[in-house]
N, C-alpha and C. Protein backbone atom coordinates (compact mmCIF):
# COMPACT_ATOMS: atom_id res chain seq x y z
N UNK A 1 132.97 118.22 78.21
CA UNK A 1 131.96 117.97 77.22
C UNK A 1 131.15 116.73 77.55
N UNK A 2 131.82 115.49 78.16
CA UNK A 2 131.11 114.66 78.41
C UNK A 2 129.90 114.92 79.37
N UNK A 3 130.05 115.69 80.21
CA UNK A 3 129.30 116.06 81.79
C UNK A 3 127.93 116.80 80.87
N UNK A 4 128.33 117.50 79.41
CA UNK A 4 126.93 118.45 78.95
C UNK A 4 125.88 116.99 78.07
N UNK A 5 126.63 115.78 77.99
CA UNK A 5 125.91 114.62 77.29
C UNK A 5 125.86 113.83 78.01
N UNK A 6 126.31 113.71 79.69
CA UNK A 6 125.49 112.80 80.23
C UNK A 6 123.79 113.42 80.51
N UNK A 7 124.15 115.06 80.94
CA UNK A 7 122.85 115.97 81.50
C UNK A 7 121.79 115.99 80.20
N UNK A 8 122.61 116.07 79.78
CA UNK A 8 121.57 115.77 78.32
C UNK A 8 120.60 114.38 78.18
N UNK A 9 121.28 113.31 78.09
CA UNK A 9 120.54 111.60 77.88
C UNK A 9 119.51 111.75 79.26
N UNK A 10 120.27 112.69 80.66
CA UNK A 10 119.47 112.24 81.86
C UNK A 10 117.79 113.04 81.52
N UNK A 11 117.95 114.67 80.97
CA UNK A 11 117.04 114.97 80.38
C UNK A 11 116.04 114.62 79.74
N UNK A 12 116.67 114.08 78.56
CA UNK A 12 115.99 113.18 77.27
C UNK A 12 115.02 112.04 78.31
N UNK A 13 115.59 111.26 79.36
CA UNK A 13 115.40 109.73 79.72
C UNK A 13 113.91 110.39 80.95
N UNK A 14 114.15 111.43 81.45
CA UNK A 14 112.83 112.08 82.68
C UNK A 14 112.02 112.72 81.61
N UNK A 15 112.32 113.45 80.14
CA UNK A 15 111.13 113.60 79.57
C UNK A 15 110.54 112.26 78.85
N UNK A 16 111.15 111.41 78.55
CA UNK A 16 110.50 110.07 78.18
C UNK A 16 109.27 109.83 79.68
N UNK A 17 110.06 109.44 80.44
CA UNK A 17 109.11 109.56 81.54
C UNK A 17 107.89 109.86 82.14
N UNK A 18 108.12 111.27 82.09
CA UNK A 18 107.12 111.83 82.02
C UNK A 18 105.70 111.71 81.15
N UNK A 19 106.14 111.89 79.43
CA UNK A 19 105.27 111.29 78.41
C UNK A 19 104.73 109.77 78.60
N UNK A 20 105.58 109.00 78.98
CA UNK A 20 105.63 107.64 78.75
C UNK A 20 104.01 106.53 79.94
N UNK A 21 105.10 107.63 81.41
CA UNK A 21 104.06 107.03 82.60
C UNK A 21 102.76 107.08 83.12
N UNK A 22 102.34 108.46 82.54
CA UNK A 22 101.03 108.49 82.72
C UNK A 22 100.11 107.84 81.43
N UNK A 23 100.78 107.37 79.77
CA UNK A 23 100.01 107.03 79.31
C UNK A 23 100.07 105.15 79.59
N UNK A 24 100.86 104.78 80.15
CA UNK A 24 100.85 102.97 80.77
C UNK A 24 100.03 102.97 81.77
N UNK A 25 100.15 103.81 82.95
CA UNK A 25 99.13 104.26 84.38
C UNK A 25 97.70 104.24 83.48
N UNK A 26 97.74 105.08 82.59
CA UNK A 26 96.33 104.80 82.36
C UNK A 26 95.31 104.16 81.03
N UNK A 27 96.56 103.67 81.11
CA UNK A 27 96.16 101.65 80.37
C UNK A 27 95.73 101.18 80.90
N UNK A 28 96.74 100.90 82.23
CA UNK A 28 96.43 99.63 83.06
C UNK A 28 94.94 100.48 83.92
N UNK A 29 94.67 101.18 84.27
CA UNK A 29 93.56 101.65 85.12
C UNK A 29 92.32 101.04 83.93
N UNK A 30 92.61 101.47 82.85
CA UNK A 30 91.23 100.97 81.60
C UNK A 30 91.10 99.58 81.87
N UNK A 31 92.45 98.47 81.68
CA UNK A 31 92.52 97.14 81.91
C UNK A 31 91.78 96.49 82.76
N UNK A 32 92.13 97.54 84.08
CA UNK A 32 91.68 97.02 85.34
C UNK A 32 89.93 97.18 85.48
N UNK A 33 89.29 98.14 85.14
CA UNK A 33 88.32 98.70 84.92
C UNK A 33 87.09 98.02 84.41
N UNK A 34 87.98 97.42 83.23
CA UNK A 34 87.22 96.14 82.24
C UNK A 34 87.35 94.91 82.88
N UNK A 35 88.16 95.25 83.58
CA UNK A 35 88.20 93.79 84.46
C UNK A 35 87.37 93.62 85.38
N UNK A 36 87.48 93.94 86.19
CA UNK A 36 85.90 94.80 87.38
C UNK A 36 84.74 94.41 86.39
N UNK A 37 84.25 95.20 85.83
CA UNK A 37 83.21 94.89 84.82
C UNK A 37 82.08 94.19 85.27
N UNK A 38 80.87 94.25 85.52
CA UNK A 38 80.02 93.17 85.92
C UNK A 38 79.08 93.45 85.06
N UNK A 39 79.27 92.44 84.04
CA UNK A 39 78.24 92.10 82.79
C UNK A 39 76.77 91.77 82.79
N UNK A 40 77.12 90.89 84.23
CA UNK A 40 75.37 91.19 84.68
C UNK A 40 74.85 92.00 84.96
N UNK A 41 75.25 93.20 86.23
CA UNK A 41 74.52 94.20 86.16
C UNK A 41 74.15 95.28 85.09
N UNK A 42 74.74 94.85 84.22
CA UNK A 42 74.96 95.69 82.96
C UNK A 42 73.60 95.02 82.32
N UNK A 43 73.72 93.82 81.90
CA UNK A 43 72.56 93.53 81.26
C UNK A 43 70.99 93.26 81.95
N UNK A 44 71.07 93.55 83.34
CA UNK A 44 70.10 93.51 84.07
C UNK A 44 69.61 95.06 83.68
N UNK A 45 70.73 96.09 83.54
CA UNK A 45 69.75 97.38 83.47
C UNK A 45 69.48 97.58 82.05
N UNK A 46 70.16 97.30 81.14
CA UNK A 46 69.53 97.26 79.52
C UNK A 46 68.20 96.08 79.78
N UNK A 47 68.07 94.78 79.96
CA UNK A 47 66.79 94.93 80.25
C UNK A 47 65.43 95.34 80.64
N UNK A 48 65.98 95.82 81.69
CA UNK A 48 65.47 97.08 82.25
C UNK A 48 64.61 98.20 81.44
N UNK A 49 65.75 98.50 81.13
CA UNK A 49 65.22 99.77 80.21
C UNK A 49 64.44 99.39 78.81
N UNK A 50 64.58 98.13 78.17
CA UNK A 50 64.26 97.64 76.98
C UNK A 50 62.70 97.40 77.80
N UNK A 51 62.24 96.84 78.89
CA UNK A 51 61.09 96.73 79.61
C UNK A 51 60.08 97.99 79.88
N UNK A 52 60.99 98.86 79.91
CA UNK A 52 60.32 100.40 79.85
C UNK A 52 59.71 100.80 78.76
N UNK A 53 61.05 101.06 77.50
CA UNK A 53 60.42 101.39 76.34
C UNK A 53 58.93 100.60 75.52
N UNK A 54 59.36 99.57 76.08
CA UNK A 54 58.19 98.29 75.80
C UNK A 54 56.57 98.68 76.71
N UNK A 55 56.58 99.08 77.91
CA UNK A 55 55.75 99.74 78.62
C UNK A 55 54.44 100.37 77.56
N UNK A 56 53.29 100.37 78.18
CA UNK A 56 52.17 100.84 77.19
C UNK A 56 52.30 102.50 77.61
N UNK A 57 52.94 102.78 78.58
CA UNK A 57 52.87 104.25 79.67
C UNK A 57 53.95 104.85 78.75
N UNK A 58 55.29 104.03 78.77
CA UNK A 58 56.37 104.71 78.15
C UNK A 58 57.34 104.88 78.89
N UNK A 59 58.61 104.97 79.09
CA UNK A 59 59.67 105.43 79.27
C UNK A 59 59.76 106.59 80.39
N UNK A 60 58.72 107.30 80.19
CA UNK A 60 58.27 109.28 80.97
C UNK A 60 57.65 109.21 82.19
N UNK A 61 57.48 107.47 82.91
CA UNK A 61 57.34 107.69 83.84
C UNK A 61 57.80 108.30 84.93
N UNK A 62 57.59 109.31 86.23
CA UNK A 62 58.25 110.03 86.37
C UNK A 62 58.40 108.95 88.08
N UNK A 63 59.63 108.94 88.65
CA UNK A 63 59.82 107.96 89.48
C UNK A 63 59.03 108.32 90.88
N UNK A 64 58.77 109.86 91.01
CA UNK A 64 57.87 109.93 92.59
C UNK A 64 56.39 108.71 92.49
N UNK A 65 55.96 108.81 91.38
CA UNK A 65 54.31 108.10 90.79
C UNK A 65 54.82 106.90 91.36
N UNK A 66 55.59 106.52 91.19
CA UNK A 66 56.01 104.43 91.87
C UNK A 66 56.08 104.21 93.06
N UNK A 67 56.80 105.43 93.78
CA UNK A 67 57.35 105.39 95.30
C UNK A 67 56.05 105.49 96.08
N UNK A 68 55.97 103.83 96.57
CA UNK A 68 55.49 103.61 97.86
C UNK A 68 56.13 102.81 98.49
N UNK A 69 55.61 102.37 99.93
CA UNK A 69 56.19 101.32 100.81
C UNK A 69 56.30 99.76 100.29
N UNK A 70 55.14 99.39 99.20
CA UNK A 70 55.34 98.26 98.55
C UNK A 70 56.91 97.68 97.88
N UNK A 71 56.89 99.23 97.10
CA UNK A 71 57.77 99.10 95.95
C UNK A 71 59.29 100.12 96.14
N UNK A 72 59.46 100.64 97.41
CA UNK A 72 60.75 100.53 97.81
C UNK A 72 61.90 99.71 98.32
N UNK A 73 63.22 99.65 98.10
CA UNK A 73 63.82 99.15 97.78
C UNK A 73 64.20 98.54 99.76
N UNK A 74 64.14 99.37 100.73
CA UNK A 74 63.87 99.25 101.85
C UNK A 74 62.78 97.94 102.19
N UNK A 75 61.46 98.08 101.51
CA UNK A 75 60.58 96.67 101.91
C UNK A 75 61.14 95.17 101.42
N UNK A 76 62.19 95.26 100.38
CA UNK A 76 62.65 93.79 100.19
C UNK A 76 63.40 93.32 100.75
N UNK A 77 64.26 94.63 102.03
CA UNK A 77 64.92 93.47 102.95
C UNK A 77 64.58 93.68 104.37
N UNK A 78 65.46 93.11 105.04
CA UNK A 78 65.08 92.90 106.56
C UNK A 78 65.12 94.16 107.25
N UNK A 79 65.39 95.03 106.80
CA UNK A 79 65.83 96.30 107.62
C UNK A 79 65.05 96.50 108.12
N UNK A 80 65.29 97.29 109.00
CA UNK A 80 64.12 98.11 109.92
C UNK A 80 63.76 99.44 109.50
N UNK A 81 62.37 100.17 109.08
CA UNK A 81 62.45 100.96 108.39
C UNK A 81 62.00 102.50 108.99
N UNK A 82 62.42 103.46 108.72
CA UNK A 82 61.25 104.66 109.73
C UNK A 82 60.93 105.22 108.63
N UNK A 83 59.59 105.42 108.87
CA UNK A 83 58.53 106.58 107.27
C UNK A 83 58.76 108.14 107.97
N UNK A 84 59.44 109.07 106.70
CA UNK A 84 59.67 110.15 107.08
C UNK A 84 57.91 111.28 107.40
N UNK A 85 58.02 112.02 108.90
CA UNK A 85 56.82 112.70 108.52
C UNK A 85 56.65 113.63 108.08
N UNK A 86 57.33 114.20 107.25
CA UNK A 86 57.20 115.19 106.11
C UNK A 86 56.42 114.49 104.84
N UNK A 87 57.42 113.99 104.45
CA UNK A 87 57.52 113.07 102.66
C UNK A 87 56.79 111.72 102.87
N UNK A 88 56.83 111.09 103.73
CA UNK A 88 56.59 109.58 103.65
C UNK A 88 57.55 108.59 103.18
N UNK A 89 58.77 108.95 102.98
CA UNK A 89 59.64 108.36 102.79
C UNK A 89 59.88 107.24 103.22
N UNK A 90 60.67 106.24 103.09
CA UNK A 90 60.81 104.91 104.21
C UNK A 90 62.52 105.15 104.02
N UNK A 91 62.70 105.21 105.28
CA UNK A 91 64.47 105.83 105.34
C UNK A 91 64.78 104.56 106.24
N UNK A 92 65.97 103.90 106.46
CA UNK A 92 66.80 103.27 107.32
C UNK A 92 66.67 103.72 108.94
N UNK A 93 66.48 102.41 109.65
CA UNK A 93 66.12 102.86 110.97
C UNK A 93 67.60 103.63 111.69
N UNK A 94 68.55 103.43 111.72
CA UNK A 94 69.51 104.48 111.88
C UNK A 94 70.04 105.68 111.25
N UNK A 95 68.77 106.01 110.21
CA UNK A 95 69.21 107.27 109.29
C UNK A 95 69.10 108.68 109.97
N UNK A 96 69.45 109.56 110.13
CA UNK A 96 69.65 110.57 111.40
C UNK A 96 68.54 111.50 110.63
N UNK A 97 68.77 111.97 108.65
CA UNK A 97 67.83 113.00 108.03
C UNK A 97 66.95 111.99 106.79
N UNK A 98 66.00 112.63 106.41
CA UNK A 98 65.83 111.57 105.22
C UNK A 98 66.35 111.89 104.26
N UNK A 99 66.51 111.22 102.99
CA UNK A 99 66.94 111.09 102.02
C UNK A 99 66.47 111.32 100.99
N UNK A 100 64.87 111.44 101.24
CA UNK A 100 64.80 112.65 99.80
C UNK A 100 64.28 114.16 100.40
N UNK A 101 63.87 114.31 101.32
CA UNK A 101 63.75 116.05 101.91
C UNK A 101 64.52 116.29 103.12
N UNK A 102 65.70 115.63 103.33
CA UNK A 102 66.60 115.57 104.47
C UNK A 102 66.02 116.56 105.37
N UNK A 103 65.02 115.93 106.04
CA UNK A 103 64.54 116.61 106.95
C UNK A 103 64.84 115.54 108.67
N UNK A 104 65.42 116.17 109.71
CA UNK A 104 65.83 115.78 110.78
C UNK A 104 64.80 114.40 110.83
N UNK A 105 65.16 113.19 110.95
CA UNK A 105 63.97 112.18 111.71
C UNK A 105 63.91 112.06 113.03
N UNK A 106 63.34 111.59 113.66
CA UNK A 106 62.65 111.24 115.15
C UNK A 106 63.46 110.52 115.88
């Protein structure tokens, strides 16, 4: 009788387990998560967007209308850039397709 109440507690103690570990695992993943957190980029893009709605155009701008070589994200740094000749894209000088009509580059 003892051998059917140890198999028993061992039961009871792997379904605790089971219930128990995945809801601490994914505590600590939330914990960690919030921890990471970067509050600035967070409030850099709610500005952002508070700058939009504020816009006399509106919010509905549609993002191809912006994209030029001025105002891609490629002209603010040093990179070296290749303009796709399909799209006009400005892709990374080691980019093999482009990135918005992945079409083979040169």
């Amino acid at each position: 009788m003892a051998l059917g109440q140890v198999e028993l507690a061992v039961r009871v103690i792997a379904g605790l387990f089971v219930i128990v570990a995945p809801t601490l695992l994914f505590l600590g993943l939330w914990r960690g998560l919030e921890a990471m957190r970067d509050d600035e980029l967070i409030q850099q893009v709610h500005q952002h967007a508070e700058m939009q709605d504020q816009s006399p155009a509106g919010p509905d701008w549609p993002v191809d209308a912006v994209r030029d070589a001025e105002s891609s994200p490629l002209s603010e740094t040093s990179l070296s850039v290749v303009t796709c000749d399909t799209c006009g894209t400005p892709n990374m000088e080691d980019a093999t397709y482009c990135q918005e009509c992945l079409t083979e580059l040169a």
